[in-house]
Protein backbone atom coordinates (compact mmCIF):
# COMPACT_ATOMS: atom_id res chain seq x y z
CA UNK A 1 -32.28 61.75 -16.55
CA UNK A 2 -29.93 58.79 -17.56
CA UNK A 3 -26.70 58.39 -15.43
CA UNK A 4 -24.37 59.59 -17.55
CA UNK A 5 -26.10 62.93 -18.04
CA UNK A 6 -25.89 63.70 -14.09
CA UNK A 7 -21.93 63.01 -14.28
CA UNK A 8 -20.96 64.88 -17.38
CA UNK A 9 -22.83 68.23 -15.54
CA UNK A 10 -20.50 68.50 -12.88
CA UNK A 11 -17.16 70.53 -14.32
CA UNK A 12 -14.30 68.54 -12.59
CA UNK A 13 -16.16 65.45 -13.77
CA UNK A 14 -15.69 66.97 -17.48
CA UNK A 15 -12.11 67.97 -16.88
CA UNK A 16 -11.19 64.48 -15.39
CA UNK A 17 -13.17 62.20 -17.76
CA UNK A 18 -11.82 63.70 -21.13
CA UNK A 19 -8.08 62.77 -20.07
CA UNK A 20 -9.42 59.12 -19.07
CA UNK A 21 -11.54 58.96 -22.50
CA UNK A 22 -8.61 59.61 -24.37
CA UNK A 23 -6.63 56.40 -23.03
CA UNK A 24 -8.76 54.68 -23.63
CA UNK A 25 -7.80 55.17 -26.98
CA UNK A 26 -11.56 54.15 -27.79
CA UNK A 27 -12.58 56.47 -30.24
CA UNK A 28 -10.39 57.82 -33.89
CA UNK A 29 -9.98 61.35 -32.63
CA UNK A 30 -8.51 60.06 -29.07
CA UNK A 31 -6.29 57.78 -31.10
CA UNK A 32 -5.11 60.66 -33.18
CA UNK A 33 -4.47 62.31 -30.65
CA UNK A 34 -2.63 60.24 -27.99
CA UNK A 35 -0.23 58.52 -31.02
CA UNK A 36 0.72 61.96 -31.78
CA UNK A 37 1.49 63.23 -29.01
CA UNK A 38 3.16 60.38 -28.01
CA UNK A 39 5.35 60.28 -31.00
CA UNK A 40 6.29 63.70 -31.42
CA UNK A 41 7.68 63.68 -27.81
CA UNK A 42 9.50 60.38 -28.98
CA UNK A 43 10.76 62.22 -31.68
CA UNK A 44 11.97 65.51 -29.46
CA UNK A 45 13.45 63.87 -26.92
CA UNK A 46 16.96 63.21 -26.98
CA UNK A 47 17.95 59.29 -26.70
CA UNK A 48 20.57 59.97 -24.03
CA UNK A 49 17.57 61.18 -21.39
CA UNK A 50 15.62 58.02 -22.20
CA UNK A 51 18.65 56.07 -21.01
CA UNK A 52 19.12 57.70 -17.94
CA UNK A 53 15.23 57.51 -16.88
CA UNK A 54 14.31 55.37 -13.86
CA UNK A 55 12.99 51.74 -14.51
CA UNK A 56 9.40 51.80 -13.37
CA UNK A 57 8.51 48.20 -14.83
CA UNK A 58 6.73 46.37 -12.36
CA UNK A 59 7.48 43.04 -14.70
CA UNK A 60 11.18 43.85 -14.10
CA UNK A 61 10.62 44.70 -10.49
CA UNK A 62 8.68 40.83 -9.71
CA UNK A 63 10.00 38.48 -12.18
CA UNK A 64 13.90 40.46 -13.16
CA UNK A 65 12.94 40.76 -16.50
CA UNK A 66 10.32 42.10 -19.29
CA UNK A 67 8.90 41.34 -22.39
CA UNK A 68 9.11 45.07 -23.10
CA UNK A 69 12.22 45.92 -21.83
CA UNK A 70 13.90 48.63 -24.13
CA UNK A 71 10.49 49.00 -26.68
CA UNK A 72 10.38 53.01 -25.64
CA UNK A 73 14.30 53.81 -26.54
CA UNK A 74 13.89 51.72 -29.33
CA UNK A 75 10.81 53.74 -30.57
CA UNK A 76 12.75 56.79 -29.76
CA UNK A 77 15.71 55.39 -31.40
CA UNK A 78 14.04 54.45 -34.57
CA UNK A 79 11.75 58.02 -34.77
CA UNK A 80 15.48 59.42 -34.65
CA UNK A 81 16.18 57.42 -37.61
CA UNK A 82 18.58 55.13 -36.10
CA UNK A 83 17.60 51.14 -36.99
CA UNK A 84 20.46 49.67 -35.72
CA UNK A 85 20.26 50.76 -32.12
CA UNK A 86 16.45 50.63 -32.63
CA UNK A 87 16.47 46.80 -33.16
CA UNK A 88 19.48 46.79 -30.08
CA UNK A 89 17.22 47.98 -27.78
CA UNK A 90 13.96 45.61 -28.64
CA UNK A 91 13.25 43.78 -31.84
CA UNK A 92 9.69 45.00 -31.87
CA UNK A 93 10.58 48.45 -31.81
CA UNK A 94 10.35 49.23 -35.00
CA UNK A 95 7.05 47.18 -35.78
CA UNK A 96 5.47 48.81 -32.59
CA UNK A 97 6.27 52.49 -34.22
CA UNK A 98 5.11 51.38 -37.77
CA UNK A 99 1.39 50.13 -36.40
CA UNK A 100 1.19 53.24 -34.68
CA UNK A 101 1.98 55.41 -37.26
CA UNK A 102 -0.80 52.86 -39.47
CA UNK A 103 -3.53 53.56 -36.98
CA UNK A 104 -2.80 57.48 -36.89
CA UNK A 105 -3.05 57.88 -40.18
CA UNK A 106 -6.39 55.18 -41.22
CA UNK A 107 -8.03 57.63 -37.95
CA UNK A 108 -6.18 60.84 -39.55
CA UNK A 109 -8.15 59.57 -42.80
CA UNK A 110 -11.09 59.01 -41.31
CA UNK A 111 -11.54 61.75 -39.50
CA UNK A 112 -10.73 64.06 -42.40
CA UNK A 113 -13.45 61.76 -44.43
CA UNK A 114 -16.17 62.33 -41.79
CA UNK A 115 -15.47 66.03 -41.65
CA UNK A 116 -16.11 66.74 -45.28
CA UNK A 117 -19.24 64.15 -45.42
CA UNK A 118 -20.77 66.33 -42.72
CA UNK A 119 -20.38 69.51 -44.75
């Protein structure tokens, strides 16, 4: 019995490994799936809470900066349809959200294409 076969039998080994696969962002239907929730939480939560969230960078914590400093509001910002404030909060925002929304839907498309050639 290969390795993996003994580890996916025990339950909490199930329950535990599915969250992990699904950062790994390794397969389409994990992608789907993480982007989307991801972004629809973006998109649901108000701006103003985002703002008064704890830093947890650890870039910000050692060096007193980060490269990504502000990329989640500004995702937020721009899902709200704000551009300006978007681009205020990190110029990459709005790329970031636009390759994320790309990758959702080529997976979304593939998924949906693999579903029908199995049929």
């Amino acid at each position: 019995m290969p390795k993996d076969d003994r580890f996916t039998k025990n339950r909490f080994c199930r329950a535990v490994s599915f969250p992990i696969s699904v950062l790994t962002l390794s397969r389409p239907v994990h992608r789907v799936v993480f982007f989307g929730v991801l972004g629809l939480t973006l998109a649901i939560m108000p701006l103003m809470t985002l703002g008064s969230a704890p830093q947890l960078s650890v870039w910000k914590r050692l060096f007193g900066w980060s490269p990504t400093e502000g990329m989640t509001r500004g995702v937020c910002a721009f899902l709200h349809g704000d551009i300006e404030t978007a681009v205020a909060f990190h110029v990459l925002s709005i790329p970031a959200a636009l390759i994320a929304a790309a990758i959702v839907i080529k997976d979304s498309v593939s998924l949906i294409k693999s579903s029908r050639l199995s049929k």
